[in-house]
N, C-alpha and C. Protein backbone atom coordinates (compact mmCIF):
# COMPACT_ATOMS: atom_id res chain seq x y z
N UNK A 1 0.82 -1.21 0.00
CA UNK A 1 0.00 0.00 0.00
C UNK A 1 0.86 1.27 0.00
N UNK A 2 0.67 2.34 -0.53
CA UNK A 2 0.73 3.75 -0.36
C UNK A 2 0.09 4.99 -0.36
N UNK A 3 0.59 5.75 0.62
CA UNK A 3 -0.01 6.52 1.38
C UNK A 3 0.12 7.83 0.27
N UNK A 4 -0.94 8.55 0.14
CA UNK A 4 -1.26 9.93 -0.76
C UNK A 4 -1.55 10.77 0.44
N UNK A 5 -0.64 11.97 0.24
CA UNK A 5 -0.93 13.08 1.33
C UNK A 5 -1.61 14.08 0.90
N UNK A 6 -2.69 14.38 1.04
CA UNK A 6 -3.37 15.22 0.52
C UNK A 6 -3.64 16.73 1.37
N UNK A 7 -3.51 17.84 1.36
CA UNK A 7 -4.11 19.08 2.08
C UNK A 7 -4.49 19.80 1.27
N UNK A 8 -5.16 20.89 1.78
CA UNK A 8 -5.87 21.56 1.80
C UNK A 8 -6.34 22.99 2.30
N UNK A 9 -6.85 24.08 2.07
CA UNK A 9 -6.91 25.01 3.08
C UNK A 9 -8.69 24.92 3.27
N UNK A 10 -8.69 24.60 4.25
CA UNK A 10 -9.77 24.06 4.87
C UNK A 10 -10.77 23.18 3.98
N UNK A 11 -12.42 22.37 4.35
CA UNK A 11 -12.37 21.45 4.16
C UNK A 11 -13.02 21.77 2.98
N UNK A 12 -13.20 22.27 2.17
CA UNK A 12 -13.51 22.47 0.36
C UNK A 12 -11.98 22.18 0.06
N UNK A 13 -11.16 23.00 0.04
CA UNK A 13 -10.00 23.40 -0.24
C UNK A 13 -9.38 21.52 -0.47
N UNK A 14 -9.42 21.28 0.76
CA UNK A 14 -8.98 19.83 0.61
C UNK A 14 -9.63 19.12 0.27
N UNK A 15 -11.37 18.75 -0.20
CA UNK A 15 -12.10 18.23 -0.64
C UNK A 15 -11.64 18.28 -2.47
N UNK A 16 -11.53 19.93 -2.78
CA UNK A 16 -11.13 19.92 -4.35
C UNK A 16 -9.74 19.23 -4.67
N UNK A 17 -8.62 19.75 -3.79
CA UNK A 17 -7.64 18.90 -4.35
C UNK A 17 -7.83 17.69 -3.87
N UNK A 18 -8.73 16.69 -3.38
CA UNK A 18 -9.24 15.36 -3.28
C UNK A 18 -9.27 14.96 -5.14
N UNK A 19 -10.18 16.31 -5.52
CA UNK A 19 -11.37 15.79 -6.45
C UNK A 19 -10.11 16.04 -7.69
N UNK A 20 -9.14 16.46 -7.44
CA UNK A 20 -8.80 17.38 -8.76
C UNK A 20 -7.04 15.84 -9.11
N UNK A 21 -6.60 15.19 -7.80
CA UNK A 21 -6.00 14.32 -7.98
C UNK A 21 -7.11 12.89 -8.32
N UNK A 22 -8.03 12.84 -8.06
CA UNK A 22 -9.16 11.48 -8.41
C UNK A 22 -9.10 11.49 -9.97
N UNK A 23 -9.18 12.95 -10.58
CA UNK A 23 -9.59 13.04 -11.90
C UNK A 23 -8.44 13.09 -12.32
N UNK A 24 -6.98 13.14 -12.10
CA UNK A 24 -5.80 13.01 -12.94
C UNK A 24 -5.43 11.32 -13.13
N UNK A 25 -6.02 10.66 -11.58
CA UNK A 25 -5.50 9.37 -11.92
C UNK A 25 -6.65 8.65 -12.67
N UNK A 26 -7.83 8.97 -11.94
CA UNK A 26 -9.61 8.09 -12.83
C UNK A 26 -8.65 7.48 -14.42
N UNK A 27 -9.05 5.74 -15.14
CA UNK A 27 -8.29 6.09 -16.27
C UNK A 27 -7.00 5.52 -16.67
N UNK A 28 -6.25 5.87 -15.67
CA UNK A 28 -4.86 6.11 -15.54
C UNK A 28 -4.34 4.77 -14.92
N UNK A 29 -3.97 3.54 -15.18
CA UNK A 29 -3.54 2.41 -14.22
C UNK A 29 -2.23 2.64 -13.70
N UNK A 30 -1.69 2.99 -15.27
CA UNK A 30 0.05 2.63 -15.26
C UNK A 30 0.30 4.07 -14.10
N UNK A 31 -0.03 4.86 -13.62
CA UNK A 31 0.40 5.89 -13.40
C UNK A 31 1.67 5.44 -11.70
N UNK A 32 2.55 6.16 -11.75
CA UNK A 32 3.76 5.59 -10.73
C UNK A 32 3.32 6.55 -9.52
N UNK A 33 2.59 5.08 -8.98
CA UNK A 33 2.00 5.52 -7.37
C UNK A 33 3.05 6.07 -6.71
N UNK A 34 4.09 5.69 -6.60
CA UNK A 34 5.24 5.42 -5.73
C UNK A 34 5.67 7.32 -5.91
N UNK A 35 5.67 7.54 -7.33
CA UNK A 35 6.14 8.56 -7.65
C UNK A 35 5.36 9.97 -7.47
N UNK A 36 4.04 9.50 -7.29
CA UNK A 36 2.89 10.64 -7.21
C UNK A 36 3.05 10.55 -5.40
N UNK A 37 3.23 9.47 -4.93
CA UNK A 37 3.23 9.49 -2.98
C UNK A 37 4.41 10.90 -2.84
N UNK A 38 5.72 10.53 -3.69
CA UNK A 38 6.96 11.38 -3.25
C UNK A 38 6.91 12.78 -3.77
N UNK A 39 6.11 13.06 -4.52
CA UNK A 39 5.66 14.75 -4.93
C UNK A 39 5.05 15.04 -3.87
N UNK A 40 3.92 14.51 -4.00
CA UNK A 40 2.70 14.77 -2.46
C UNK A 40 3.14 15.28 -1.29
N UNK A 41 4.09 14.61 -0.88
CA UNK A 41 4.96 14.67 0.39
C UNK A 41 5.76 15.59 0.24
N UNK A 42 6.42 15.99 -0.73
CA UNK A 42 7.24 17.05 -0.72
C UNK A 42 6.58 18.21 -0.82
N UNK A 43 5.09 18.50 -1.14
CA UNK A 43 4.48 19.49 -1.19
C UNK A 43 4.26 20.17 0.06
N UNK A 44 4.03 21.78 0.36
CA UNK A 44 3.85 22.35 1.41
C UNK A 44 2.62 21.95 1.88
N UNK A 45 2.28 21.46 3.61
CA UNK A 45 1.35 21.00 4.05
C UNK A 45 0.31 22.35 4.57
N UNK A 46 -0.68 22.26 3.89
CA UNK A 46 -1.53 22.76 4.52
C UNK A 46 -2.77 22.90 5.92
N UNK A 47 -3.04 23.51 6.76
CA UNK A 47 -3.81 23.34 7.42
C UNK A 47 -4.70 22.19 7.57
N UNK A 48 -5.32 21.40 6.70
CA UNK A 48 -6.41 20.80 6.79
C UNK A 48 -5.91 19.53 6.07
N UNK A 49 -5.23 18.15 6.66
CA UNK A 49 -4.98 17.26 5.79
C UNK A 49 -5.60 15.96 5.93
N UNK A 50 -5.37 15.07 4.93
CA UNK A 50 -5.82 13.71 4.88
C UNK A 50 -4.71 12.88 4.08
N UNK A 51 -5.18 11.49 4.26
CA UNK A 51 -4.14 10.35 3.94
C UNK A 51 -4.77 9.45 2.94
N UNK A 52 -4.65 9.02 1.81
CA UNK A 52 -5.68 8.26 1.22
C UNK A 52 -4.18 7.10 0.57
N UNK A 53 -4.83 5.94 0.80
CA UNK A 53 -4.41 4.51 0.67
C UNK A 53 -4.46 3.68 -0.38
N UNK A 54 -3.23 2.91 -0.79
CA UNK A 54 -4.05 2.20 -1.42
C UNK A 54 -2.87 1.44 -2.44
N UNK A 55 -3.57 0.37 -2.95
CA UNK A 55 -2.31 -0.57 -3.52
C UNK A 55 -1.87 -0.14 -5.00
N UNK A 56 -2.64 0.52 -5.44
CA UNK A 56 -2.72 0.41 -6.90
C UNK A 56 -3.97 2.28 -7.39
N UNK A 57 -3.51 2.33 -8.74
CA UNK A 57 -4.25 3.81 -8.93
C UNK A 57 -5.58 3.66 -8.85
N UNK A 58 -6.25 2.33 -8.96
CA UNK A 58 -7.64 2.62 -9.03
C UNK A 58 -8.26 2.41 -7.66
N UNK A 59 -7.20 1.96 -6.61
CA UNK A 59 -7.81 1.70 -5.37
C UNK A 59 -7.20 3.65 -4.44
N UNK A 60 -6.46 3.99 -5.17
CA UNK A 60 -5.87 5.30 -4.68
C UNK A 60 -6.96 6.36 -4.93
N UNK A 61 -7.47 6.33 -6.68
CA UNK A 61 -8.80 7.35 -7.18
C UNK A 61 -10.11 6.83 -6.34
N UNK A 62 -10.21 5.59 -6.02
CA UNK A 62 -11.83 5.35 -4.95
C UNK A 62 -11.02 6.05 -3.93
N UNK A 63 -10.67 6.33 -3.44
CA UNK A 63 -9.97 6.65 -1.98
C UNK A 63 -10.54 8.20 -2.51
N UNK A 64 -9.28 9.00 -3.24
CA UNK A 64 -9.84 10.11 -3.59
C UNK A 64 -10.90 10.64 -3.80
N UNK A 65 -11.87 10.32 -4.68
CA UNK A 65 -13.32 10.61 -4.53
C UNK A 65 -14.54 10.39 -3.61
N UNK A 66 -14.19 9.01 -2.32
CA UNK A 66 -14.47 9.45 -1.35
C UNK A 66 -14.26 10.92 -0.64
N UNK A 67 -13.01 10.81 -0.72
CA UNK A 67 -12.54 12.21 0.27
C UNK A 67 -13.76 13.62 -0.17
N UNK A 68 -13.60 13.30 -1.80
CA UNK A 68 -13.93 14.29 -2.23
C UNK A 68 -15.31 14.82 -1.79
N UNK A 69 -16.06 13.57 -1.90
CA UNK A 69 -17.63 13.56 -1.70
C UNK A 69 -17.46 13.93 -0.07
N UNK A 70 -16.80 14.01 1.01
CA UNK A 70 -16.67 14.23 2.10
C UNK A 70 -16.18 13.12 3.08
N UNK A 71 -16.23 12.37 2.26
CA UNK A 71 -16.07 10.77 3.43
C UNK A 71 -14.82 10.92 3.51
């Protein structure tokens, strides 16, 4: 599994970039989880964060679009 760090400035803020990484991977199998975890992380953390899981891109984008929808 790997971990996607997601923030946000407060909880829209982190809900859209939920919604806005769901829709880059949605699609996308081959995409290098490993490599999208180590951007993520290096990004400045914002106020409002979450962690979304997962083995593979299509179990990473259900993760994401939960978030997005609020869950």
């Amino acid at each position: 599994p790997v971990p996607w760090l997601v923030s946000g400035r407060g909880d829209a803020g982190l809900r859209g970039q939920a919604a806005r990484l769901a829709e880059f991977v949605r699609g996308r199998e081959d995409v290098d989880v490993a490599g999208v975890a180590a951007t993520l992380a290096g990004r400045v953390a914002l106020q409002d964060r979450a962690v979304v899981v997962g083995g593979n891109a299509v179990d990473l984008a259900a993760g994401l679009e939960a978030l997005a929808g609020g869950g």
